[in-house]
Protein backbone atom coordinates (compact mmCIF):
# COMPACT_ATOMS: atom_id res chain seq x y z
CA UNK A 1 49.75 8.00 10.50
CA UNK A 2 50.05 11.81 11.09
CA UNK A 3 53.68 13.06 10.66
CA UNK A 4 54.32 14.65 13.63
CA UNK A 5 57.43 17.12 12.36
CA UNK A 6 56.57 20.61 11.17
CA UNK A 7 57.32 22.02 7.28
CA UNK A 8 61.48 22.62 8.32
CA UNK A 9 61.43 19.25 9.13
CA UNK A 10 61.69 19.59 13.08
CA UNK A 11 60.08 17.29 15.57
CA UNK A 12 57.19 18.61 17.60
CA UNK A 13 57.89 18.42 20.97
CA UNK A 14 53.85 17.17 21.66
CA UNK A 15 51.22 15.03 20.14
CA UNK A 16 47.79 15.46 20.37
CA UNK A 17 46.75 13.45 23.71
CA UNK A 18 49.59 13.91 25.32
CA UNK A 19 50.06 14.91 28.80
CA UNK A 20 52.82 17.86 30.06
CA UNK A 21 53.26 19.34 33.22
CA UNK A 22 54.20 23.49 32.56
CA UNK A 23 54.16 26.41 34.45
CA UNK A 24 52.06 29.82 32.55
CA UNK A 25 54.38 32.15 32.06
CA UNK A 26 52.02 34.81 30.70
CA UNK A 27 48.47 35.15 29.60
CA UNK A 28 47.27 35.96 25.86
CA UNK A 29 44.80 38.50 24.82
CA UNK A 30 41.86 36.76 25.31
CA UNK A 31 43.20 35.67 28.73
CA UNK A 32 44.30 31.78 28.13
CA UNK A 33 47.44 30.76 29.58
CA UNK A 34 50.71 30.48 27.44
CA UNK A 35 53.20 27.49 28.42
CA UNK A 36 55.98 26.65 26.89
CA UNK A 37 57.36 23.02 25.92
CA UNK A 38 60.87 23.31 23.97
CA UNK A 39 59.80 26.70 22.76
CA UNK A 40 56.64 25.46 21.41
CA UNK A 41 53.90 27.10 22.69
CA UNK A 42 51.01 25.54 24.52
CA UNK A 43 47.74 27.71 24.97
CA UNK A 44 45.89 26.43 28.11
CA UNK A 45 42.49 28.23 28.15
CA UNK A 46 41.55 28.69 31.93
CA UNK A 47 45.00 28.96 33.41
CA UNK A 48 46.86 31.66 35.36
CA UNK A 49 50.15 33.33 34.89
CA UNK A 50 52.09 31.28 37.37
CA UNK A 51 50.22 28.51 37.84
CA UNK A 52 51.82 24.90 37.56
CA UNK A 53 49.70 22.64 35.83
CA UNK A 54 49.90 18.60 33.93
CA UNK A 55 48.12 19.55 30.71
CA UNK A 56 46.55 17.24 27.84
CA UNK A 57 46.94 18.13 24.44
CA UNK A 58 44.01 18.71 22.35
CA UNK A 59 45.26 20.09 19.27
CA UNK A 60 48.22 20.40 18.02
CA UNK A 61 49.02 22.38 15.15
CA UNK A 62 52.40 24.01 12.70
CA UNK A 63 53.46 26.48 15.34
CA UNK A 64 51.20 25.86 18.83
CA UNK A 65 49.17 23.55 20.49
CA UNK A 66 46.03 23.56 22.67
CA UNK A 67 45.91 22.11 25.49
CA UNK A 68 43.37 21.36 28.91
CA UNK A 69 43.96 21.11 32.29
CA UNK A 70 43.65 17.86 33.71
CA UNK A 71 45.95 18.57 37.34
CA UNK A 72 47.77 20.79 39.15
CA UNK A 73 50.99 20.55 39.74
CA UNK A 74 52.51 17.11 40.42
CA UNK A 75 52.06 15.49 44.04
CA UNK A 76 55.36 15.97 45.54
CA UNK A 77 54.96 19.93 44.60
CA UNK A 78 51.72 20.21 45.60
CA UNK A 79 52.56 18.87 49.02
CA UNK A 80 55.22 20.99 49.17
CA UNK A 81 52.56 24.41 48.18
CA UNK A 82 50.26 22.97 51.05
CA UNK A 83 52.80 22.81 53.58
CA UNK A 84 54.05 26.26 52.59
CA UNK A 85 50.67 27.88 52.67
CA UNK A 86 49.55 26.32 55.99
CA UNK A 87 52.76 28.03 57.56
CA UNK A 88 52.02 31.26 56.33
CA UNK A 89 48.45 31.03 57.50
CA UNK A 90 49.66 30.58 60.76
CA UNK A 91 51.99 33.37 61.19
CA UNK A 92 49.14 35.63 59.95
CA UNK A 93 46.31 34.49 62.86
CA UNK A 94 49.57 34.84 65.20
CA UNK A 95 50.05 38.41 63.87
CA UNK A 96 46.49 39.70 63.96
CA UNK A 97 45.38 38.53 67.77
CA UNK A 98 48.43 40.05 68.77
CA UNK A 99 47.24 43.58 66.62
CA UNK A 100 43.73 43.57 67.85
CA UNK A 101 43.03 47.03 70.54
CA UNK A 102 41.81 46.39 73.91
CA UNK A 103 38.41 47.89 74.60
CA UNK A 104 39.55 49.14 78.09
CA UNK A 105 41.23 51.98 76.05
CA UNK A 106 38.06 52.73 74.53
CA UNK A 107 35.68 52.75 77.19
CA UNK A 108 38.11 55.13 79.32
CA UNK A 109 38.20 57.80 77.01
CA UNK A 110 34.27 58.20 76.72
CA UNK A 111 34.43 59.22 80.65
C-alpha cells in the first residue's frame, strides 16, 4: 500500500483516482489549468482560468497532482449558470431590435 503522506509527514489532501470539484484559478506556462485542493496544487491540462470543474486524479506526486476533467461544475451550479446565461441572452435580443435603424431614414436622404 502506497503511503499517501509526503516526506514532512503531512497527509495529501488527494489520491490518485480520486474525484474533486475546483475552480482554475490561473493557467501555467504551457497553458494547463492550476486548482487548488488544501494548497496542493492540481494541474488540469485543458481547463480555463475560471472554469468550475469535478476532476479525477491521475497522478499524484510530492508537491502536485495531475488531474482530468471528467464534469463541469456540479448540477445544482450548472443549473444555476444556465438559468443565468439564458437571462442575459434575452436582454441582449431585447437590446439589439430595439438598436436596429429604420430604412425610411435612409431612403429619404438619397432624394
Amino acid at each position: 500500500m502506497e503511503d499517501d503522506r509526503d516526506s514532512r509527514g503531512f497527509a495529501k489532501p488527494v489520491q490518485q483516482g480520486d474525484e474533486v470539484e475546483v475552480t482554475i484559478e490561473s493557467t501555467g506556462a504551457k497553458g494547463d489549468g492550476v486548482a487548488k485542493v488544501n494548497n496542493f496544487v492540481i494541474i488540469v491540462p485543458g481547463a480555463k482560468e475560471g472554469e468550475k470543474v469535478k476532476v479525477r486524479i491521475t497522478r499524484v506526486l510530492r508537491k502536485m497532482a495531475f488531474g482530468e476533467i471528467v464534469g463541469g461544475a456540479s448540477e445544482e451550479e450548472a443549473s444555476k449558470e444556465e438559468t443565468e446565461e439564458s437571462s442575459d441572452e434575452e436582454e441582449s435580443d431585447e437590446s439589439q431590435s430595439e438598436e436596429e435603424p429604420s430604412e425610411e431614414s435612409d431612403s429619404n436622404e438619397e432624394e
